[in-house]
Protein backbone atom coordinates (compact mmCIF):
# COMPACT_ATOMS: atom_id res chain seq x y z
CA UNK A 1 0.00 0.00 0.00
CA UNK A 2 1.42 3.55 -0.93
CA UNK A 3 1.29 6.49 1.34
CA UNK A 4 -1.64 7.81 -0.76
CA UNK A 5 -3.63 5.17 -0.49
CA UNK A 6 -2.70 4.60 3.23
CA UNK A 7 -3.33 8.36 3.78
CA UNK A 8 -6.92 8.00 2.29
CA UNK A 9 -8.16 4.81 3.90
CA UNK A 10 -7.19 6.66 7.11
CA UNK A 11 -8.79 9.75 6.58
CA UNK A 12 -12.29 7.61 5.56
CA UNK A 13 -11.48 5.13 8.86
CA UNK A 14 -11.24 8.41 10.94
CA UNK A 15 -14.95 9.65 9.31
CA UNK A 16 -16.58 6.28 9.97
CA UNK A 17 -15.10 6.17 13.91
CA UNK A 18 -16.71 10.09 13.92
CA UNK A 19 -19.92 9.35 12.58
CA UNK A 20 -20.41 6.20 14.98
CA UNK A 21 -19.46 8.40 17.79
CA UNK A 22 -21.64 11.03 17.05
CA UNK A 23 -24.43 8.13 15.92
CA UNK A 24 -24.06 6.44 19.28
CA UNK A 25 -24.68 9.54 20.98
CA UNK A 26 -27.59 10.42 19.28
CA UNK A 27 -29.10 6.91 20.39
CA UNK A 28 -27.80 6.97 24.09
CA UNK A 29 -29.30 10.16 24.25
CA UNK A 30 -26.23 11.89 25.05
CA UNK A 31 -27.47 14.49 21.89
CA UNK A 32 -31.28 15.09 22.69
CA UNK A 33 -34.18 15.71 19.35
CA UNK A 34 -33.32 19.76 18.91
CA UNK A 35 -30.07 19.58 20.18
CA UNK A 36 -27.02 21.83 18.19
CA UNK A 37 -24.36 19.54 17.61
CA UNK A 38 -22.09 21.93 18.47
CA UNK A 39 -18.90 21.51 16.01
CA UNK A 40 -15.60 23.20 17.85
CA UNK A 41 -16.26 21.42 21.24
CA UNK A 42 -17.51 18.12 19.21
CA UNK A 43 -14.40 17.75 17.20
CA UNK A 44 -11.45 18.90 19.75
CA UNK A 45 -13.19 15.95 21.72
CA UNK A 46 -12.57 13.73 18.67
CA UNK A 47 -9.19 15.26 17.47
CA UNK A 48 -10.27 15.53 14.06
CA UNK A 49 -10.47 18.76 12.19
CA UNK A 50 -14.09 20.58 11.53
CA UNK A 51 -13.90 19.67 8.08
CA UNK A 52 -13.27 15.79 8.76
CA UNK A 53 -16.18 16.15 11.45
CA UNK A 54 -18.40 18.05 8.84
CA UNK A 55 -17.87 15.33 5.97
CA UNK A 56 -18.37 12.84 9.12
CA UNK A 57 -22.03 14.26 10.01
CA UNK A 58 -23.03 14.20 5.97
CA UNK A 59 -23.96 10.15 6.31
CA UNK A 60 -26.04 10.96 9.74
CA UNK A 61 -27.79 14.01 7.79
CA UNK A 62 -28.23 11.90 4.98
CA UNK A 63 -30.15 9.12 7.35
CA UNK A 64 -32.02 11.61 8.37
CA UNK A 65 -31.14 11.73 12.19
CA UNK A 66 -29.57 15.10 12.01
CA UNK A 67 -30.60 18.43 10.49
CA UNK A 68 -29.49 21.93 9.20
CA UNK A 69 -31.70 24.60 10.51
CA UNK A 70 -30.34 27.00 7.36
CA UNK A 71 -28.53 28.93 9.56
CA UNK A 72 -25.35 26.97 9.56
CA UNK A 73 -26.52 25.39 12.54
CA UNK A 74 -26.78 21.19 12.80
CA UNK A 75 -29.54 19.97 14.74
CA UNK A 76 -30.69 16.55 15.88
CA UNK A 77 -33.76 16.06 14.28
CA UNK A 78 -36.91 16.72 16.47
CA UNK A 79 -40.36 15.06 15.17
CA UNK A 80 -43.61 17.07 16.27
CA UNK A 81 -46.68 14.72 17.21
CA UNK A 82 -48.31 15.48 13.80
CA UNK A 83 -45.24 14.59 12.04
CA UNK A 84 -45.12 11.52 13.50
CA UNK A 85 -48.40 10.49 12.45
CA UNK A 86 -47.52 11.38 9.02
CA UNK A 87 -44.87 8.83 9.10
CA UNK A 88 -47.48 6.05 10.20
CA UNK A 89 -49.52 7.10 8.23
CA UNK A 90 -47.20 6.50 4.89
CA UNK A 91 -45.19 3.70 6.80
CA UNK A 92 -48.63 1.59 6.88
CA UNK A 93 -49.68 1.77 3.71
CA UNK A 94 -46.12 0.48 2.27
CA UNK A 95 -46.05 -2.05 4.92
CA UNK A 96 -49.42 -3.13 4.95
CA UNK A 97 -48.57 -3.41 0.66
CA UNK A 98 -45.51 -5.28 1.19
CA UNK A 99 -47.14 -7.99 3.34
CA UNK A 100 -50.07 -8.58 1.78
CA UNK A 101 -47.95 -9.21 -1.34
CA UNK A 102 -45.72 -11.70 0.36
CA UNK A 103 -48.63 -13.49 1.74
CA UNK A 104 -49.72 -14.26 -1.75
CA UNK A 105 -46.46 -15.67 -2.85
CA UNK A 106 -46.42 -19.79 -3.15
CA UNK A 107 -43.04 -19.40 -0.53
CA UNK A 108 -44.63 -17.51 1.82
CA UNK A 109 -43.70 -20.03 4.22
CA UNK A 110 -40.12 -19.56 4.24
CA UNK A 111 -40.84 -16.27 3.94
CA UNK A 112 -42.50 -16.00 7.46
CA UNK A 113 -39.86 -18.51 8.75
CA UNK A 114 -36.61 -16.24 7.57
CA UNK A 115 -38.32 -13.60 8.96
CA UNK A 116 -39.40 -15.34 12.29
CA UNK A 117 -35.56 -16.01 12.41
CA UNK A 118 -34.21 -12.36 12.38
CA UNK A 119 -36.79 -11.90 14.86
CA UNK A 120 -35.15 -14.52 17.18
CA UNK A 121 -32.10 -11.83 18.82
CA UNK A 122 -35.43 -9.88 19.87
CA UNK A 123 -36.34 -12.77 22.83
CA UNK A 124 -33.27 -11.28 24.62
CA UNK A 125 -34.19 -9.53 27.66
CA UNK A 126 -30.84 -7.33 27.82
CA UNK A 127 -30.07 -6.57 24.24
CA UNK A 128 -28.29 -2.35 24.35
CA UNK A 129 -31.07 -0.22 23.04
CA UNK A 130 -29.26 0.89 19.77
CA UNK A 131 -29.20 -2.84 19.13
CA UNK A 132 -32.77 -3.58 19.66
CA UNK A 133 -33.51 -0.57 16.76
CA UNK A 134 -31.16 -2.11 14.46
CA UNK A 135 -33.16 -5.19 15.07
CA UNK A 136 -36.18 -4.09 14.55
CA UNK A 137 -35.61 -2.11 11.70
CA UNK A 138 -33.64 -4.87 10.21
CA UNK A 139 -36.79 -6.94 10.53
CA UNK A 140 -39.35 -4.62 9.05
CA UNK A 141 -36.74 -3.48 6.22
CA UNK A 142 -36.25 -7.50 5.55
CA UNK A 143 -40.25 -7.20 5.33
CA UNK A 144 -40.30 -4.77 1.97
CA UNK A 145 -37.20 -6.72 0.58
CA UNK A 146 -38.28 -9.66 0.44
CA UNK A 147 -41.42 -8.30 -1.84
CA UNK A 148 -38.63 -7.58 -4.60
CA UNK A 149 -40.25 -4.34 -5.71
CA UNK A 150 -37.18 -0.94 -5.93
CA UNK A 151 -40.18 1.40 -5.55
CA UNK A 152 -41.54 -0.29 -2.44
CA UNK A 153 -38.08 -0.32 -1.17
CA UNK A 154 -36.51 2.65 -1.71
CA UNK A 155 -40.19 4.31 -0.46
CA UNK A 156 -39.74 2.74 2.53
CA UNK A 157 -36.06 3.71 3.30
CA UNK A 158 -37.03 7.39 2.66
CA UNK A 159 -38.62 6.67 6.21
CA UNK A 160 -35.84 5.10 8.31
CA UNK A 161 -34.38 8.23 9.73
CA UNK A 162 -37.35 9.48 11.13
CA UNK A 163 -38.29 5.96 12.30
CA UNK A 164 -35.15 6.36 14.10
CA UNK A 165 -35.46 9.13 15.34
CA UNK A 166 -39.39 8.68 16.75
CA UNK A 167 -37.34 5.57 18.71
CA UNK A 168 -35.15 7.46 20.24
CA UNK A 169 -36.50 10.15 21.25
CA UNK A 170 -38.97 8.06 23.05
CA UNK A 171 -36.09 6.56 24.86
CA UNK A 172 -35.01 3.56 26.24
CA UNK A 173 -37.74 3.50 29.06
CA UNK A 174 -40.75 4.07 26.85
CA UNK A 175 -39.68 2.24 23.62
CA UNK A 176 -37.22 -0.52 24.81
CA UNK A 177 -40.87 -2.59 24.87
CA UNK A 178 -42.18 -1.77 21.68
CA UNK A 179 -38.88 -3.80 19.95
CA UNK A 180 -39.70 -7.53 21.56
CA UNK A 181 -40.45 -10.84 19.64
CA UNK A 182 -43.95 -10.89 20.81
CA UNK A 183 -44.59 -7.18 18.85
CA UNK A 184 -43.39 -8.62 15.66
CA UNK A 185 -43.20 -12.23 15.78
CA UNK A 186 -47.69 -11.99 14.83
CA UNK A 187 -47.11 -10.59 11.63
CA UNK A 188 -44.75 -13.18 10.47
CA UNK A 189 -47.43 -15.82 11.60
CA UNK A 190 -50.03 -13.83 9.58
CA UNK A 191 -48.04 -14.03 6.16
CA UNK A 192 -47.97 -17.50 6.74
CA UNK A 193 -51.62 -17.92 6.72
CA UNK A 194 -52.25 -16.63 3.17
CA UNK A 195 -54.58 -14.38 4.44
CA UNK A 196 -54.25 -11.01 2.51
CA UNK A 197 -57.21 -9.58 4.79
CA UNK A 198 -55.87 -10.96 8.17
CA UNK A 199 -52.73 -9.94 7.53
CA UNK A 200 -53.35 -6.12 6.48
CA UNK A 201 -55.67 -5.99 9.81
CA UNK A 202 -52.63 -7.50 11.66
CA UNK A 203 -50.09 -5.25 10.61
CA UNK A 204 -52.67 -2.15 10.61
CA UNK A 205 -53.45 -2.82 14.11
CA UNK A 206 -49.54 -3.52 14.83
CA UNK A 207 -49.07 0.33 13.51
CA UNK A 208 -51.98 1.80 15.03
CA UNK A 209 -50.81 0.92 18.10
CA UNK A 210 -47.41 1.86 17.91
CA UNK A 211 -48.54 5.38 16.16
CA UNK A 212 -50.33 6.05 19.27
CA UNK A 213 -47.86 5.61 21.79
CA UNK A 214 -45.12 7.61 19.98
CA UNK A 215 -47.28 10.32 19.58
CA UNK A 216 -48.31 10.07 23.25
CA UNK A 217 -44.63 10.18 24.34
CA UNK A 218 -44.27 13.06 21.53
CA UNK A 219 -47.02 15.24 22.99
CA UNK A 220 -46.14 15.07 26.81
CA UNK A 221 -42.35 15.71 25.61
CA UNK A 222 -43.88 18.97 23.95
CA UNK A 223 -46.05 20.10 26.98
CA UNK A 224 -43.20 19.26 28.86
CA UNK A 225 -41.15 21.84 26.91
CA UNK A 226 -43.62 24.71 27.30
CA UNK A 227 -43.48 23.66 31.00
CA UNK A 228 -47.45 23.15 30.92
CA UNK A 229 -48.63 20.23 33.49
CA UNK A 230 -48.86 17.43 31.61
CA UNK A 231 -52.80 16.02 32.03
CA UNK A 232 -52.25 12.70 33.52
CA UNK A 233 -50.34 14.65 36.00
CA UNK A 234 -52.95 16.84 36.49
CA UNK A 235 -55.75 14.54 37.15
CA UNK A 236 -53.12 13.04 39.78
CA UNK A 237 -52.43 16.16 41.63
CA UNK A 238 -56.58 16.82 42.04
CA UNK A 239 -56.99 13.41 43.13
């Protein structure tokens, strides 16, 4: 290897180390939804240069879990309640599409059991949180695959950062329980039954009920912001 070469595989090896830092505190929660990622601080931490931490943050900003506000300023992304329920909204439909398809397929049974499979890591009790979203987005990506359509596919992956980014701003606490076996494992068994109507009502009610939660946890992190009592607390305090 030359010193050009060996110059240029470090420089990328030093990006990829920068953007998993910065990635992995973005899912610890280290960098909160709204945050600045603030880029002197950031990179005399890292002791890289601003421009190797700016060409570093373009993969992130291309997932979609950071931001620019168009003031030269990087932000974590922030979802609003009504933005998450956009994303449900469009996220059902494809995967609703996608599985009602591979329930028609003459395979569909080793369909449901590779898919069952990648599901398996989920039964864990003590799987790291930024695992357990790799997981389950591995498994419902896997899901649109497997239907071999581009269009399906690359729809869906238009969603992934702000998937991600509902997840984890939720937190460990609230969403750690949304990413089990026993939340996923149903839909599997329903493409396996051949079903096309069982299986959209399966994964619609599978979305419904996750769209709900997040957009629970999303409005009491916004009342929470403009320091108004949330209501549940409320109704506690008057009891």
């Amino acid at each position: 290897m030359d010193n050009g070469t060996r110059a240029t595989f470090d420089r990328s090896t030093l990006r990829e180390r920068c953007t998993a830092f910065v990635r992995e505190r973005i899912i610890s929660g280290e960098l909160r939804p709204g945050e600045h990622i603030v880029e002197v601080p950031l990179s005399r931490e890292l002791g890289v240069s601003r421009g190797t931490l700016r060409e570093s943050l373009r993969p992130l900003e291309a997932e979609g879990l950071i931001v620019s506000d168009g003031r030269g300023h990087i932000l974590v992304r922030e979802l609003l309640s009504h933005e998450i329920l956009e994303v449900f909204e469009v996220r059902e439909a494809l995967e609703v599409l996608a599985a009602t398809k591979l329930a028609k397929l003459e395979d569909r049974l080793a369909i449901a059991a590779e898919l069952r499979q990648l599901l398996v890591p989920l039964q864990s009790h003590d799987l790291a949180f930024g695992k357990q979203i790799e997981l389950d987005l591995g498994f419902h990506a896997r899901l649109v695959q497997l239907t071999g359509s581009e269009t399906l596919v690359s729809t869906w992956g238009r969603l992934i950062g702000q998937i991600e980014m509902m997840i984890i701003a939720a937190g460990p606490q609230r969403a750690a329980d949304r990413m089990r076996y026993a939340e996923h494992v149903a839909i599997a068994d329903a493409i396996e039954t051949g079903d096309s109507a069982h299986v959209a009502a399966v994964v619609s009610a599978h979305m419904g009920d996750f769209c709900r939660k997040y957009i629970e946890d999303a409005l009491a992190d916004e009342l929470r912001a403009r320091e108004i009592p949330h209501p549940a607390t409320e109704s506690r305090d008057a009891s």
